[in-house]
C-alpha atoms as a PDB file:
ATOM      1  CA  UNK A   1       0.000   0.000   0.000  1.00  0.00           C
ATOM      2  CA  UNK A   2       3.034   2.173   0.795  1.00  0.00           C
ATOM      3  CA  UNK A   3       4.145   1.862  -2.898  1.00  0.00           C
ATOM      4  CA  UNK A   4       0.947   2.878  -3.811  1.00  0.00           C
ATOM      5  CA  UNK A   5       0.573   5.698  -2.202  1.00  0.00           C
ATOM      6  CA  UNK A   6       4.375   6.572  -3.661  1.00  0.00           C
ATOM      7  CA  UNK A   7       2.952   6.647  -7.583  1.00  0.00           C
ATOM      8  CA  UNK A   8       0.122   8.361  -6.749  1.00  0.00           C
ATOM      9  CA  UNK A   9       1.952  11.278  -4.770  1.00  0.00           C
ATOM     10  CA  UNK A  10       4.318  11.197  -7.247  1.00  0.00           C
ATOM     11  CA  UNK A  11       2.033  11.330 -10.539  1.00  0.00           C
ATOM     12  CA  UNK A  12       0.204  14.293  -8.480  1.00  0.00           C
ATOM     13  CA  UNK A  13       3.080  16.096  -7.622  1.00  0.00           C
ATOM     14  CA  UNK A  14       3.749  15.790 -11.444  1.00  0.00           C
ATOM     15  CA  UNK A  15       0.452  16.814 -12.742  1.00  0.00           C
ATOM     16  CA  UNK A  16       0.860  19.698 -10.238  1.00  0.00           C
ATOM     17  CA  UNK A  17       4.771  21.021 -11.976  1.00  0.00           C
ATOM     18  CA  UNK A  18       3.899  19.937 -15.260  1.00  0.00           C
ATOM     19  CA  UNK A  19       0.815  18.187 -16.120  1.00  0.00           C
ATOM     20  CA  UNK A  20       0.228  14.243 -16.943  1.00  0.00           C
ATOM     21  CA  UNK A  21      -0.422  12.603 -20.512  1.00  0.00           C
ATOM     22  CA  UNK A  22      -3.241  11.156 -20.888  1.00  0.00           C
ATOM     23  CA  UNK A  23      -2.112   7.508 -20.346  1.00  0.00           C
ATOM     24  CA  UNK A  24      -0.449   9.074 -17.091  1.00  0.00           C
ATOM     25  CA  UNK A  25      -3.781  10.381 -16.402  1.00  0.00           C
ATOM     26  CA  UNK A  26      -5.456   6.840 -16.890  1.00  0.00           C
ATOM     27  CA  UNK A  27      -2.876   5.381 -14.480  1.00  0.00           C
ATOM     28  CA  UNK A  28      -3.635   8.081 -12.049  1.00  0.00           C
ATOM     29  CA  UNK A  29      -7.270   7.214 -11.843  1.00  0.00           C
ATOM     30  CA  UNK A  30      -6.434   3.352 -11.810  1.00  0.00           C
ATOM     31  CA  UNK A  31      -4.315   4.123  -8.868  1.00  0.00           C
ATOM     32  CA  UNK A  32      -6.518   5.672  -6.828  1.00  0.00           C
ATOM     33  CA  UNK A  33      -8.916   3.473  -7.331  1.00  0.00           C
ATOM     34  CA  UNK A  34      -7.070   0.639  -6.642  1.00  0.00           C
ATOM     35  CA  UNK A  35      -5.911   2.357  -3.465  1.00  0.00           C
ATOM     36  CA  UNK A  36     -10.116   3.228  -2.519  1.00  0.00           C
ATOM     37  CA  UNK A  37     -10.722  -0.852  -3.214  1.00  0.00           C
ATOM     38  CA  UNK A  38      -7.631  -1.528  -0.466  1.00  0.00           C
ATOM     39  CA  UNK A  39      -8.939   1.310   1.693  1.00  0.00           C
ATOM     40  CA  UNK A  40     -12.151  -0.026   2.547  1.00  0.00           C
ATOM     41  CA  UNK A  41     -10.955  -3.508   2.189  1.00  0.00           C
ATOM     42  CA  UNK A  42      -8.949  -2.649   5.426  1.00  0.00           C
ATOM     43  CA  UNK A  43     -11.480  -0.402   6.805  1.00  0.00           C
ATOM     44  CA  UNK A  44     -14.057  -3.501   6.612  1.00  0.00           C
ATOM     45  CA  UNK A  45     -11.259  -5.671   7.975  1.00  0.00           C
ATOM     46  CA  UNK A  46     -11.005  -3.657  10.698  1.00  0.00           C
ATOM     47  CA  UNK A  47     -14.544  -3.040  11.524  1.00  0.00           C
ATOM     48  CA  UNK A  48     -15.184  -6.523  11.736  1.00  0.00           C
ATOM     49  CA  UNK A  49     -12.930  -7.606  14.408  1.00  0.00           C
ATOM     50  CA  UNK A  50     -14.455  -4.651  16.558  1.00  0.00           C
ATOM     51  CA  UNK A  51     -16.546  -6.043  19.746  1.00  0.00           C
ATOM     52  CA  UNK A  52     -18.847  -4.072  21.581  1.00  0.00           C
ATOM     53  CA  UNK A  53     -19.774  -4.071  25.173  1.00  0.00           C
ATOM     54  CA  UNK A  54     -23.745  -4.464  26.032  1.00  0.00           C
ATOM     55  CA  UNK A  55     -25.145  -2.454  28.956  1.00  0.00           C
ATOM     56  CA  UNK A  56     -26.154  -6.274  29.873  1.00  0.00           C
ATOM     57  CA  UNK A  57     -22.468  -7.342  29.956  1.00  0.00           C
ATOM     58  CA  UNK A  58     -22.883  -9.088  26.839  1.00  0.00           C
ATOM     59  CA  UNK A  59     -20.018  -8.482  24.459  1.00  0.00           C
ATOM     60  CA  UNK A  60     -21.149  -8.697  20.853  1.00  0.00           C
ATOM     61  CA  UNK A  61     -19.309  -8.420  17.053  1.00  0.00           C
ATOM     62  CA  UNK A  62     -20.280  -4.565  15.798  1.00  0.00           C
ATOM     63  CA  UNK A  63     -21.305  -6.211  12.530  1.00  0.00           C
ATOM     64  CA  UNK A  64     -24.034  -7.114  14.391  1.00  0.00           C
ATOM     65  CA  UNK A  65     -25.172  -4.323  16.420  1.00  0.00           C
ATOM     66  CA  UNK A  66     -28.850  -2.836  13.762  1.00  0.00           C
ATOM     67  CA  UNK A  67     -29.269  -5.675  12.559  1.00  0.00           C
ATOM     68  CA  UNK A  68     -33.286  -6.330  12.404  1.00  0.00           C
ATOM     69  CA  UNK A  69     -33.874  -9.930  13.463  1.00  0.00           C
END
């Protein structure tokens, strides 16, 4: 993800001195999206290994706290 982050900084930083081609400005957008995808990938990952404490004492996944039964 680090490298990632690398091309994208570095094709903005480029777009910013001297503006992108346009297959530099297709890799740009397939970057970030790529690095969206692994974002909320992660984010997800995250979320679901979050457990959350009941006022009963019961402790309970977050995935399935509003869930309607």
């Amino acid at each position: 993800m680090q490298e990632l982050i690398k091309q994208i900084n570095a094709l903005s930083k480029k777009e910013k001195e001297q503006g992108l081609t346009k297959e530099e400005k297709e890799l740009q957008a397939k970057l970030r999206e790529q690095y969206r995808n692994e974002f909320r990938k992660n984010f997800q990952a995250q979320i679901n290994n979050v457990d959350v404490k009941l006022p009963s004492g019961k402790v309970v996944p977050l995935t399935t706290l509003g869930k309607k039964k």
